[in-house]
PDB file of N, CA and C in Angstrom:
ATOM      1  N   UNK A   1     -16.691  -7.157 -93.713  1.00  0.00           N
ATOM      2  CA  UNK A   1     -15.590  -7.841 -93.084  1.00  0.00           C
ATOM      3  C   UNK A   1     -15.447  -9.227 -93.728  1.00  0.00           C
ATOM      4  N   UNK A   2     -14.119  -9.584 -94.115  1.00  0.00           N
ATOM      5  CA  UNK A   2     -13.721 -10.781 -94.623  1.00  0.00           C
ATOM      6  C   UNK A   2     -14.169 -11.832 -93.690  1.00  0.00           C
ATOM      7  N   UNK A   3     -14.530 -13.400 -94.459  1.00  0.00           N
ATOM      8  CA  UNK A   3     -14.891 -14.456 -93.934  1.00  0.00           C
ATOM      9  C   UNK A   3     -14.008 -15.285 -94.146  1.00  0.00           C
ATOM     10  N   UNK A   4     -13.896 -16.552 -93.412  1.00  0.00           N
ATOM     11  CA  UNK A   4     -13.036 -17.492 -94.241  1.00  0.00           C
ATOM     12  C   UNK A   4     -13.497 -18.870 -93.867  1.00  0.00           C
ATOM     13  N   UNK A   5     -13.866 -20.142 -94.626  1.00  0.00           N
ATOM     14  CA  UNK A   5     -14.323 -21.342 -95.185  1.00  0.00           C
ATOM     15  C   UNK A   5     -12.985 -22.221 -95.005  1.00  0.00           C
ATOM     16  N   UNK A   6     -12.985 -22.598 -93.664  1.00  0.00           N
ATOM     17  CA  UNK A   6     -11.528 -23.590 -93.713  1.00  0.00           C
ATOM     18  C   UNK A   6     -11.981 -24.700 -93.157  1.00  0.00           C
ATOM     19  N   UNK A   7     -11.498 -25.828 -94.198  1.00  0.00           N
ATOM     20  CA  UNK A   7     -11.964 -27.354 -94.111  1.00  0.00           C
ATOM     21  C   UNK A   7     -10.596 -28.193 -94.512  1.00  0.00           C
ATOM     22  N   UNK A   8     -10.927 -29.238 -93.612  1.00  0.00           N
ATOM     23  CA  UNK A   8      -9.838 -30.320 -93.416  1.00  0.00           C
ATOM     24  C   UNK A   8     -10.577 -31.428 -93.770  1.00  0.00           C
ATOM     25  N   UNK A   9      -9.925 -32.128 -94.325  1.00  0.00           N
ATOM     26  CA  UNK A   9     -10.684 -33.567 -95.188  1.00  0.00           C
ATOM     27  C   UNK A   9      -9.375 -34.466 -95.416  1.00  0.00           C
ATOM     28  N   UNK A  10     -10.158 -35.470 -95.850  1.00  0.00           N
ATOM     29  CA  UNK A  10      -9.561 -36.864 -95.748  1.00  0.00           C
ATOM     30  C   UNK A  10     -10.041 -37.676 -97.088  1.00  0.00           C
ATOM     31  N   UNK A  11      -9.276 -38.030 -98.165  1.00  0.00           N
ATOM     32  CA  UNK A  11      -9.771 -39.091 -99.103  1.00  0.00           C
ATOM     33  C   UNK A  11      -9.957 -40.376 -98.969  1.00  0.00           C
ATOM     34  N   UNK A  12     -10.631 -41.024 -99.449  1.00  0.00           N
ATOM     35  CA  UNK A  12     -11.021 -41.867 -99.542  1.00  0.00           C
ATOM     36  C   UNK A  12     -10.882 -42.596-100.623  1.00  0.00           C
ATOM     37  N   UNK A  13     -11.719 -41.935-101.767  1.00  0.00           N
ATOM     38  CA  UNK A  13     -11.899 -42.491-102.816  1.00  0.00           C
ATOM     39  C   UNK A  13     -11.361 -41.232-104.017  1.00  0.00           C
ATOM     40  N   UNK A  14     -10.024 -41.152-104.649  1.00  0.00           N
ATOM     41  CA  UNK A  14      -9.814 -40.224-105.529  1.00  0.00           C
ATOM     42  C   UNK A  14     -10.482 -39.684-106.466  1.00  0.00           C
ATOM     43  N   UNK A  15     -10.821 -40.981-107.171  1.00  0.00           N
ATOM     44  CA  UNK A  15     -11.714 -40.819-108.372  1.00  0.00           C
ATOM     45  C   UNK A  15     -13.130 -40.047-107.997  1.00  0.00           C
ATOM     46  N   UNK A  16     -14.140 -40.589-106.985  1.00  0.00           N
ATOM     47  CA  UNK A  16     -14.856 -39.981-106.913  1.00  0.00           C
ATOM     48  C   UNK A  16     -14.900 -38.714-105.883  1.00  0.00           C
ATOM     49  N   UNK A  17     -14.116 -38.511-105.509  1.00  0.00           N
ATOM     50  CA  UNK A  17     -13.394 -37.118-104.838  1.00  0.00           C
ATOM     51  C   UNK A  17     -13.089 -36.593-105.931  1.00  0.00           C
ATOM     52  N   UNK A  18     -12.872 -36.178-106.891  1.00  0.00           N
ATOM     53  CA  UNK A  18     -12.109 -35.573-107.970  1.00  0.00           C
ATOM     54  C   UNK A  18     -13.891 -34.415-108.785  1.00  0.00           C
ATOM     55  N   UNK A  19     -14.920 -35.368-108.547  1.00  0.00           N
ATOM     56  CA  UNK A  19     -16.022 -34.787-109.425  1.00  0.00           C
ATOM     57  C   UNK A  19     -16.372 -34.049-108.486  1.00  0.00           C
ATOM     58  N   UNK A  20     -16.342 -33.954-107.302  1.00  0.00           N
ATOM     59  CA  UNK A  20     -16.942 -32.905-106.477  1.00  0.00           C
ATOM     60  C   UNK A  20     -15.622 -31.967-106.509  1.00  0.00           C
ATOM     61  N   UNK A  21     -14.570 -31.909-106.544  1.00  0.00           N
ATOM     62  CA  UNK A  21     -12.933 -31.161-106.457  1.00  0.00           C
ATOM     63  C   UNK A  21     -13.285 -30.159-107.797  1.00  0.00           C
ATOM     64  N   UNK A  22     -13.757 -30.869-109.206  1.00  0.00           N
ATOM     65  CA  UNK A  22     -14.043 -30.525-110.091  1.00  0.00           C
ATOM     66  C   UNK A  22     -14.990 -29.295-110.413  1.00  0.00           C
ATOM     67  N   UNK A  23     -16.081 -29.095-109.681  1.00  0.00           N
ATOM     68  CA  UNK A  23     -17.052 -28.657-109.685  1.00  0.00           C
ATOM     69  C   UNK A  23     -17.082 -27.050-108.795  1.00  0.00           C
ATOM     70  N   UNK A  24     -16.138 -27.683-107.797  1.00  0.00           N
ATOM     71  CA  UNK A  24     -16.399 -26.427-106.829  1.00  0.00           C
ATOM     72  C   UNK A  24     -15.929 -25.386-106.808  1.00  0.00           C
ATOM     73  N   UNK A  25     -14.558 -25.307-108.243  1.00  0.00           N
ATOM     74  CA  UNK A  25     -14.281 -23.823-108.130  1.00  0.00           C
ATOM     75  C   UNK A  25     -14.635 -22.713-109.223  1.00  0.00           C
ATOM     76  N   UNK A  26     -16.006 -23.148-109.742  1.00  0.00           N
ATOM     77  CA  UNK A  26     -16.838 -22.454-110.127  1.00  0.00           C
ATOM     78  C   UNK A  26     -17.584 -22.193-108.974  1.00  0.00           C
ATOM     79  N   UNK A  27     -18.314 -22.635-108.082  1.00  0.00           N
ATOM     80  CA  UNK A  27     -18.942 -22.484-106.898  1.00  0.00           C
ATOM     81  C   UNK A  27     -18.704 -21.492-106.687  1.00  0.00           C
ATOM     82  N   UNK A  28     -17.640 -21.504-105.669  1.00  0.00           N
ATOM     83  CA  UNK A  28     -17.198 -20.781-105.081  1.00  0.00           C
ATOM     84  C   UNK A  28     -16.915 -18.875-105.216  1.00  0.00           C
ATOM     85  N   UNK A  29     -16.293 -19.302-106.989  1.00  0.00           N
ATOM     86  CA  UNK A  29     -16.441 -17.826-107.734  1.00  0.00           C
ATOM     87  C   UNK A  29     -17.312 -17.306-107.230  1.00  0.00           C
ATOM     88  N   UNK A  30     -18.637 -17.866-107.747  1.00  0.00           N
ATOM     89  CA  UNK A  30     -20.149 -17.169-107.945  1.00  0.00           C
ATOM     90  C   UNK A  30     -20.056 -16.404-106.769  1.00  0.00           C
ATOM     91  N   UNK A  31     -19.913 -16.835-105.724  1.00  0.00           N
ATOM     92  CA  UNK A  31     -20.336 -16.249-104.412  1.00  0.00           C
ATOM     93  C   UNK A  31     -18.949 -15.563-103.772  1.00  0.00           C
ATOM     94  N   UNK A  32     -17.898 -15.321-104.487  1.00  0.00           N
ATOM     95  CA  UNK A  32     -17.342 -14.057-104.508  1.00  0.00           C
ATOM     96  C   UNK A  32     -15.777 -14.927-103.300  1.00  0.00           C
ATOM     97  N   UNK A  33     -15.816 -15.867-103.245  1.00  0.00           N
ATOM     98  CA  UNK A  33     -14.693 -16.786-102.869  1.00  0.00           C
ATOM     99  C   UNK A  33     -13.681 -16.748-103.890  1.00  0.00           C
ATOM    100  N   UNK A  34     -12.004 -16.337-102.541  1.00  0.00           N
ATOM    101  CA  UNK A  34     -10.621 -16.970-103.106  1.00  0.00           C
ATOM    102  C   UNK A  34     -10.179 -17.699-102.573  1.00  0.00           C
ATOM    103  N   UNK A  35      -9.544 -18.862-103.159  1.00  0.00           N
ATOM    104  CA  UNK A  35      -9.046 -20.256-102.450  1.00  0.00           C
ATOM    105  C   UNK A  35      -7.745 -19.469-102.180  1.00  0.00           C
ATOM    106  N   UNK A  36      -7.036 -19.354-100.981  1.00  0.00           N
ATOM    107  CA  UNK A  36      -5.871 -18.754-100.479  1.00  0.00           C
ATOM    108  C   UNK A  36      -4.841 -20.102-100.305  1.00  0.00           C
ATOM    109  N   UNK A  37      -5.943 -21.001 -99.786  1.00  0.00           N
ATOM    110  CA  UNK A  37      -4.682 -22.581 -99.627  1.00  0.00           C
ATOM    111  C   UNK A  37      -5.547 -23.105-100.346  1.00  0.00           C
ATOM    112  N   UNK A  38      -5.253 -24.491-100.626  1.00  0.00           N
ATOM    113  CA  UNK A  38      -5.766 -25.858-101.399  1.00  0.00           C
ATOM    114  C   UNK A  38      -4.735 -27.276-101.315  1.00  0.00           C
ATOM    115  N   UNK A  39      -4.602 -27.959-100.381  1.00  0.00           N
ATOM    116  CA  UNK A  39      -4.016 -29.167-100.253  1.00  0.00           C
ATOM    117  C   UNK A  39      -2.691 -29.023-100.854  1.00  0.00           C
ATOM    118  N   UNK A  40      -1.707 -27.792-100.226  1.00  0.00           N
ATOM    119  CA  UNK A  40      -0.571 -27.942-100.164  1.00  0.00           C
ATOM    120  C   UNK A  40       0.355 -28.227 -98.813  1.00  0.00           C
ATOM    121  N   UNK A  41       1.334 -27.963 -99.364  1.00  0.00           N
ATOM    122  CA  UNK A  41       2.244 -28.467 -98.120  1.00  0.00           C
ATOM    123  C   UNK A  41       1.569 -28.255 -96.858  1.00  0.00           C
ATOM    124  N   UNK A  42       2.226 -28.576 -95.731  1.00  0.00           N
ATOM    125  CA  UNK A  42       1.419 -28.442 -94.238  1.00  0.00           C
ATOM    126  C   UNK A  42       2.245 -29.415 -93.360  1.00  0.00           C
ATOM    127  N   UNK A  43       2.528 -28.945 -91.924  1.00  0.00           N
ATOM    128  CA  UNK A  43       2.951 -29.520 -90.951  1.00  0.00           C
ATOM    129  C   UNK A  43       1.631 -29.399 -89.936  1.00  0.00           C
ATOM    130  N   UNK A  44       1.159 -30.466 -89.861  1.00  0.00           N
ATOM    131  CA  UNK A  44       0.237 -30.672 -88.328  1.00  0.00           C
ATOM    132  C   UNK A  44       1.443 -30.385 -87.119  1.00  0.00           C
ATOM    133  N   UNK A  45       0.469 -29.469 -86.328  1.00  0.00           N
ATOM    134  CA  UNK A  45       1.541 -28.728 -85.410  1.00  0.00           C
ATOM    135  C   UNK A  45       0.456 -29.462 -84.302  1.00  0.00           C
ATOM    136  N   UNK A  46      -0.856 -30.104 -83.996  1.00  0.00           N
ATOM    137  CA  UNK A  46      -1.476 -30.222 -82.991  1.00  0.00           C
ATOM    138  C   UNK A  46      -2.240 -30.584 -83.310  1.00  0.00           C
ATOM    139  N   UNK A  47      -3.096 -31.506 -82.663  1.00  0.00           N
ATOM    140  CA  UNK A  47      -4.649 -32.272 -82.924  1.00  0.00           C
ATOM    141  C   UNK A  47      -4.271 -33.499 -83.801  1.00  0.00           C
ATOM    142  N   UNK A  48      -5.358 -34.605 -84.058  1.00  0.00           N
ATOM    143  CA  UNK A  48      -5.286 -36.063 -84.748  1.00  0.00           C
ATOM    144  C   UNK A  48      -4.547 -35.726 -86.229  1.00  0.00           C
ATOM    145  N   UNK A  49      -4.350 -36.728 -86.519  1.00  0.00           N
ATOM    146  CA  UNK A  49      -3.819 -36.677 -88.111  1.00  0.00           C
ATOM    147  C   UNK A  49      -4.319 -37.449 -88.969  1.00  0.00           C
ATOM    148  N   UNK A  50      -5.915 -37.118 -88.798  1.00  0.00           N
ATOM    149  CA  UNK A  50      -6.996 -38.068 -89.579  1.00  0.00           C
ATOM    150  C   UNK A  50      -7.086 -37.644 -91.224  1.00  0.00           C
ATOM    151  N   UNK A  51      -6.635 -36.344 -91.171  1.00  0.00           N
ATOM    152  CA  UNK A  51      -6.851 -35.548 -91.969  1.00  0.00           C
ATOM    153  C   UNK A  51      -5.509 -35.051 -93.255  1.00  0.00           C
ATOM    154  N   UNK A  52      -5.547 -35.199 -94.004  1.00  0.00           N
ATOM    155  CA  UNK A  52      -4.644 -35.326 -95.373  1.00  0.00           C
ATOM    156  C   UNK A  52      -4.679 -33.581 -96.398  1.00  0.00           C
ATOM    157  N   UNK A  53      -5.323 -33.033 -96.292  1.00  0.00           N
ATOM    158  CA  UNK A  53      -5.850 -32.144 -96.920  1.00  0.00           C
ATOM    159  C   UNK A  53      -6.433 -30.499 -96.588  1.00  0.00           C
ATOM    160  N   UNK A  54      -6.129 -29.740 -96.582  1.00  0.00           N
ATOM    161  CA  UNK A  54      -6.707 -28.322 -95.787  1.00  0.00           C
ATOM    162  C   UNK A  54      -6.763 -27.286 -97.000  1.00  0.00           C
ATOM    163  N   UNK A  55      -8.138 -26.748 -96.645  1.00  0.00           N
ATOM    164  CA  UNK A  55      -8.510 -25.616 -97.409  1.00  0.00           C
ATOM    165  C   UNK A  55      -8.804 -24.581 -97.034  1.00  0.00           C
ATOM    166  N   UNK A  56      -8.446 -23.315 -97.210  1.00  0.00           N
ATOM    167  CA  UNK A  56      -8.764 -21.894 -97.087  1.00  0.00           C
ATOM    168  C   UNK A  56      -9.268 -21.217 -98.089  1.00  0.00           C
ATOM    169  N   UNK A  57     -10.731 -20.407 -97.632  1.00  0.00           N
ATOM    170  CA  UNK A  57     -11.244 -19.898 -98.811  1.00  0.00           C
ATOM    171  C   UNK A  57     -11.559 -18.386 -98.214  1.00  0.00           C
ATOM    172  N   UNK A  58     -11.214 -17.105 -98.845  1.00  0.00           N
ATOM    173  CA  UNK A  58     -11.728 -16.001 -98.100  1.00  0.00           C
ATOM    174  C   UNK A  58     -12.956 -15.760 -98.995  1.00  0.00           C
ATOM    175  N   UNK A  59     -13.998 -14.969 -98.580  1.00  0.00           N
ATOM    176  CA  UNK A  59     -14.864 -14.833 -98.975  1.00  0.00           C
ATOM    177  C   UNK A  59     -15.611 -13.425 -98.388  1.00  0.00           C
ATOM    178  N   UNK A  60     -15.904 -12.211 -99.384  1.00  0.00           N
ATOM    179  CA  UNK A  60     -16.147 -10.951 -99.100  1.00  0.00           C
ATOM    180  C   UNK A  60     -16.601 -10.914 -97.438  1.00  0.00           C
ATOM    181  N   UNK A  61     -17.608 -11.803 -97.493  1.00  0.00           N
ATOM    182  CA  UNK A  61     -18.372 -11.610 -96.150  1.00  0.00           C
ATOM    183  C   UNK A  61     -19.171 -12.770 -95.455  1.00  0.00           C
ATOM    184  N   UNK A  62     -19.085 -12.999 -94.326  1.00  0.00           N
ATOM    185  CA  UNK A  62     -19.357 -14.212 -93.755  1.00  0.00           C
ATOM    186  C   UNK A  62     -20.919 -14.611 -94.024  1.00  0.00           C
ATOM    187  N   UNK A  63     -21.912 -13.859 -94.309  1.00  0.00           N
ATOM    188  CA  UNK A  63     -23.047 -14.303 -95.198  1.00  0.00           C
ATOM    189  C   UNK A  63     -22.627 -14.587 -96.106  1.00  0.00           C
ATOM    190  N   UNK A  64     -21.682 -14.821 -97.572  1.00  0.00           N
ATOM    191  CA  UNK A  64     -21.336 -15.195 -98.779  1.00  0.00           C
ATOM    192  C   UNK A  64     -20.666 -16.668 -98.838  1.00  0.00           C
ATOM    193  N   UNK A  65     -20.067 -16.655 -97.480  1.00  0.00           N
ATOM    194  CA  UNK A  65     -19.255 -17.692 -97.234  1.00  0.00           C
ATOM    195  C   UNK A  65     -20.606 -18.713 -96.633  1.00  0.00           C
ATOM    196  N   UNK A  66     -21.287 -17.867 -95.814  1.00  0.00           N
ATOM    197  CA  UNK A  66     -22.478 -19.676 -95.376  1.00  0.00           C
ATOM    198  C   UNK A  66     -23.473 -19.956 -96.908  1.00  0.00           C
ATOM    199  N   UNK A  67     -23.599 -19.078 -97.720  1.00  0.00           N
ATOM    200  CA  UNK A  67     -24.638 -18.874 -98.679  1.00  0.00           C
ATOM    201  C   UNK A  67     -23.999 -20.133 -99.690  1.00  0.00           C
ATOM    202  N   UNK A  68     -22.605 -19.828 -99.953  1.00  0.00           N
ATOM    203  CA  UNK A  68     -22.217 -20.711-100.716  1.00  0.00           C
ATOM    204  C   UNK A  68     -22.169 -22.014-100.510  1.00  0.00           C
ATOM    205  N   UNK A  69     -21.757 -22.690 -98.904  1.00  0.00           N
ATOM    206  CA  UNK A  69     -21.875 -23.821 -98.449  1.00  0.00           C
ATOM    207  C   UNK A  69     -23.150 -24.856 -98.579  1.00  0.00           C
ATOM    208  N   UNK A  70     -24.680 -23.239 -98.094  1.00  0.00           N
ATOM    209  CA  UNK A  70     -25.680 -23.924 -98.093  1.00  0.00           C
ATOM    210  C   UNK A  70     -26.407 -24.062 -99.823  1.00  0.00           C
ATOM    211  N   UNK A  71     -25.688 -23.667-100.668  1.00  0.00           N
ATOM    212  CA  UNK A  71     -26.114 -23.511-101.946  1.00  0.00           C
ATOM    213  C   UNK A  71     -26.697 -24.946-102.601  1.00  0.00           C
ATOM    214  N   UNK A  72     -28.031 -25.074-103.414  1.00  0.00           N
ATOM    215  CA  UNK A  72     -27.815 -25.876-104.007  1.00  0.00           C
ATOM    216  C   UNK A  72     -27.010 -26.461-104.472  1.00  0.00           C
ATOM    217  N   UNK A  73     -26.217 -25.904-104.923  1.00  0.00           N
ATOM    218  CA  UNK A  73     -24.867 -26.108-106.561  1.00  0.00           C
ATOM    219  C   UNK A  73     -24.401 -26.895-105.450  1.00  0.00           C
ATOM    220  N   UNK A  74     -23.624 -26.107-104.470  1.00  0.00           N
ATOM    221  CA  UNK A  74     -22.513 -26.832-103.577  1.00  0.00           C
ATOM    222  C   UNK A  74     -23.267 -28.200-102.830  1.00  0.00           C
ATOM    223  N   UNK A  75     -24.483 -28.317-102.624  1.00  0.00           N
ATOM    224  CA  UNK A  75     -24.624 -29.308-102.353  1.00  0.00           C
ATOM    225  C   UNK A  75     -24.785 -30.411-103.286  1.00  0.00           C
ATOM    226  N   UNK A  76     -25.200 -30.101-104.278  1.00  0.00           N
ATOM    227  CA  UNK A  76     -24.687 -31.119-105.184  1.00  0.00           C
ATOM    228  C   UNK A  76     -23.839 -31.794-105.375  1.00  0.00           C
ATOM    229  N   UNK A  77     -22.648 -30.796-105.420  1.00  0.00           N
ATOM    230  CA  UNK A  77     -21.671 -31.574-105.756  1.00  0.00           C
ATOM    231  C   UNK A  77     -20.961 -32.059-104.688  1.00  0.00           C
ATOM    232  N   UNK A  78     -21.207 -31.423-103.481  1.00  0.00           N
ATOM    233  CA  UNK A  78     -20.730 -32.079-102.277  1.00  0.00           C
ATOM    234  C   UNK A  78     -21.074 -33.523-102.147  1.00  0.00           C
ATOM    235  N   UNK A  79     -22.262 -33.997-102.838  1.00  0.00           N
ATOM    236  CA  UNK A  79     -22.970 -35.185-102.537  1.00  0.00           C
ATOM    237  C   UNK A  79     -22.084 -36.286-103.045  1.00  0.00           C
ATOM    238  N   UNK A  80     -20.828 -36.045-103.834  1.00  0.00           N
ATOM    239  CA  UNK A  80     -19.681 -36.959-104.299  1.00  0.00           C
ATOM    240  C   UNK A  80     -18.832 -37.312-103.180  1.00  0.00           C
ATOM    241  N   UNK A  81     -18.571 -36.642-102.232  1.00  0.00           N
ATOM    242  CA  UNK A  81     -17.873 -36.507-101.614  1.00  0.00           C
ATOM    243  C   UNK A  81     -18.690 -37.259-100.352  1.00  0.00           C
ATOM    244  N   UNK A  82     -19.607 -36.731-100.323  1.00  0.00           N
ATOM    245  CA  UNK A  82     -20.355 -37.109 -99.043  1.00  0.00           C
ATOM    246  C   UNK A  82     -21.171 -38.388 -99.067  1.00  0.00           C
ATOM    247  N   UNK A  83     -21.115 -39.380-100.143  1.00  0.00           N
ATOM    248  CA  UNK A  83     -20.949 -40.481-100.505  1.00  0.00           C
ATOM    249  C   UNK A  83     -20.386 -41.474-100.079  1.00  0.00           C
ATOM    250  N   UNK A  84     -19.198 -41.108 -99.385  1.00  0.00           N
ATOM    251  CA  UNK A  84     -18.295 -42.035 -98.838  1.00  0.00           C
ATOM    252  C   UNK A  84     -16.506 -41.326 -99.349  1.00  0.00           C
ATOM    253  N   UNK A  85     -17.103 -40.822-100.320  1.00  0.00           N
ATOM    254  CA  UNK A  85     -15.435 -40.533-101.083  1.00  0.00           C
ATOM    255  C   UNK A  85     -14.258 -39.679-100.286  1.00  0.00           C
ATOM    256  N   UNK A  86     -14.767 -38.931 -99.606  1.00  0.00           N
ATOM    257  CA  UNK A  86     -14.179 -38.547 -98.122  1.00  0.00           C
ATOM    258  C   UNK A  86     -15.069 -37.633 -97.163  1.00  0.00           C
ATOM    259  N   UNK A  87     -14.175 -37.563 -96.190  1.00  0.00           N
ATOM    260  CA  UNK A  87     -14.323 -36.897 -94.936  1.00  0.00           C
ATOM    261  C   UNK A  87     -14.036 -36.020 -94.580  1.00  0.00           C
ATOM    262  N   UNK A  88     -14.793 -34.478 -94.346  1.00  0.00           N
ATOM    263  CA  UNK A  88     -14.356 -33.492 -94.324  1.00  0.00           C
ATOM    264  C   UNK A  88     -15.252 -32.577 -93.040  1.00  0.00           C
ATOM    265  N   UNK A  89     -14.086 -31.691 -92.426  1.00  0.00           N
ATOM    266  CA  UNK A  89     -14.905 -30.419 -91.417  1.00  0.00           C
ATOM    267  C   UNK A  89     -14.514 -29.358 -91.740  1.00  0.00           C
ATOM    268  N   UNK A  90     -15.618 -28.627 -91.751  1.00  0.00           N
ATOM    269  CA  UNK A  90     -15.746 -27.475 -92.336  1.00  0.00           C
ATOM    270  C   UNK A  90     -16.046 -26.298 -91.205  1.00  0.00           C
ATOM    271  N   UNK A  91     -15.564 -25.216 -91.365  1.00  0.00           N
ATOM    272  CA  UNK A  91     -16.124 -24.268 -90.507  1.00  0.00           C
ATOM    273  C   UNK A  91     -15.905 -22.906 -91.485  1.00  0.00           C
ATOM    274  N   UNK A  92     -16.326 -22.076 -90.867  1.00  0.00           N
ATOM    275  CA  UNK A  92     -16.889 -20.423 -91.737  1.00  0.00           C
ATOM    276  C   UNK A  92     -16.373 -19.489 -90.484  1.00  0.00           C
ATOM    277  N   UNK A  93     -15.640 -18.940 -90.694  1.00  0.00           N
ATOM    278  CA  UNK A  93     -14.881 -17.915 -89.315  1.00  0.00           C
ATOM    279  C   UNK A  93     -15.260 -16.614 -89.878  1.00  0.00           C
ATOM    280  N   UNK A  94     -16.004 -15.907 -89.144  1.00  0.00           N
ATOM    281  CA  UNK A  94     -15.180 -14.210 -89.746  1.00  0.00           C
ATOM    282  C   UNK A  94     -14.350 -13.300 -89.669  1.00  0.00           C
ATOM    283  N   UNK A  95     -13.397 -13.056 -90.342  1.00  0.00           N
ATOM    284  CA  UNK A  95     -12.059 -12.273 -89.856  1.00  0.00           C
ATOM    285  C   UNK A  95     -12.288 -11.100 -89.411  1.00  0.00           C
ATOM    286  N   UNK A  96     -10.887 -10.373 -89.453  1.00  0.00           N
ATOM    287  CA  UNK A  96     -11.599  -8.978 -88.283  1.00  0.00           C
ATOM    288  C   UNK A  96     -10.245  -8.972 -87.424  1.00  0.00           C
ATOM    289  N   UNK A  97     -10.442  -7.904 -86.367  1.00  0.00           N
ATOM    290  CA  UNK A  97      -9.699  -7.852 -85.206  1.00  0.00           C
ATOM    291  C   UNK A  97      -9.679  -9.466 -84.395  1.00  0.00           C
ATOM    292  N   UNK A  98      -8.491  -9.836 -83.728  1.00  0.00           N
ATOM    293  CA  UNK A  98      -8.688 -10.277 -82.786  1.00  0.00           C
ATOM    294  C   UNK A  98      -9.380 -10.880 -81.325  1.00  0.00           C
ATOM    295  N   UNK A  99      -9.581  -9.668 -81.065  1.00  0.00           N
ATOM    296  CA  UNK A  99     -10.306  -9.213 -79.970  1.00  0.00           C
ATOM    297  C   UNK A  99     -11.401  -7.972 -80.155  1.00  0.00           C
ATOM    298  N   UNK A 100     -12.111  -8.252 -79.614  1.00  0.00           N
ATOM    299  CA  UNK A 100     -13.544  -6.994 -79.891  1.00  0.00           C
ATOM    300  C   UNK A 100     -13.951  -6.820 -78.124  1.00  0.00           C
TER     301      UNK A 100
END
């Protein structure tokens, strides 16, 4: 069953936001991730508007999707980001029916 990796973030710092931006969509490959969105258009329909940026990633299976998050690699390069360069929440859903 499909997973999906959807995070909302906030820049800060471009430049060094850009080396972790850089890095991660090799990441992601490895572990069998498609970026479906990436910081396009968007209307906030509800909740704060702290946030500038939204990502969707599907990923075969919701173990592939936490594997990649907790990955070395990804933490690496997350560490640009998590620096100060922005602010981001992340969550890992697994798709599926609705209701079970």
């Amino acid at each position: 069953m499909p997973a999906y990796w959807v995070a909302r973030s906030k820049i800060n710092d471009p430049v060094e936001y850009k080396k972790y931006t850089d890095l991660v969509p090799g990441i992601i490959a490895k572990y069998g991730g498609k970026v479906l969105a990436r910081g396009g258009k968007f209307q906030l329909m509800e909740g704060p508007d702290k946030f500038q940026r939204f990502v969707v990633i599907e990923f075969p299976t919701f173990e592939q999707g936490v594997a990649c998050f907790t990955s070395d690699e990804y933490g690496k390069a997350a560490a640009f980001r998590r620096s100060g360069a922005g602010e981001v929440e992340t969550i890992i859903v697994e798709g599926g029916e609705a209701t079970r």
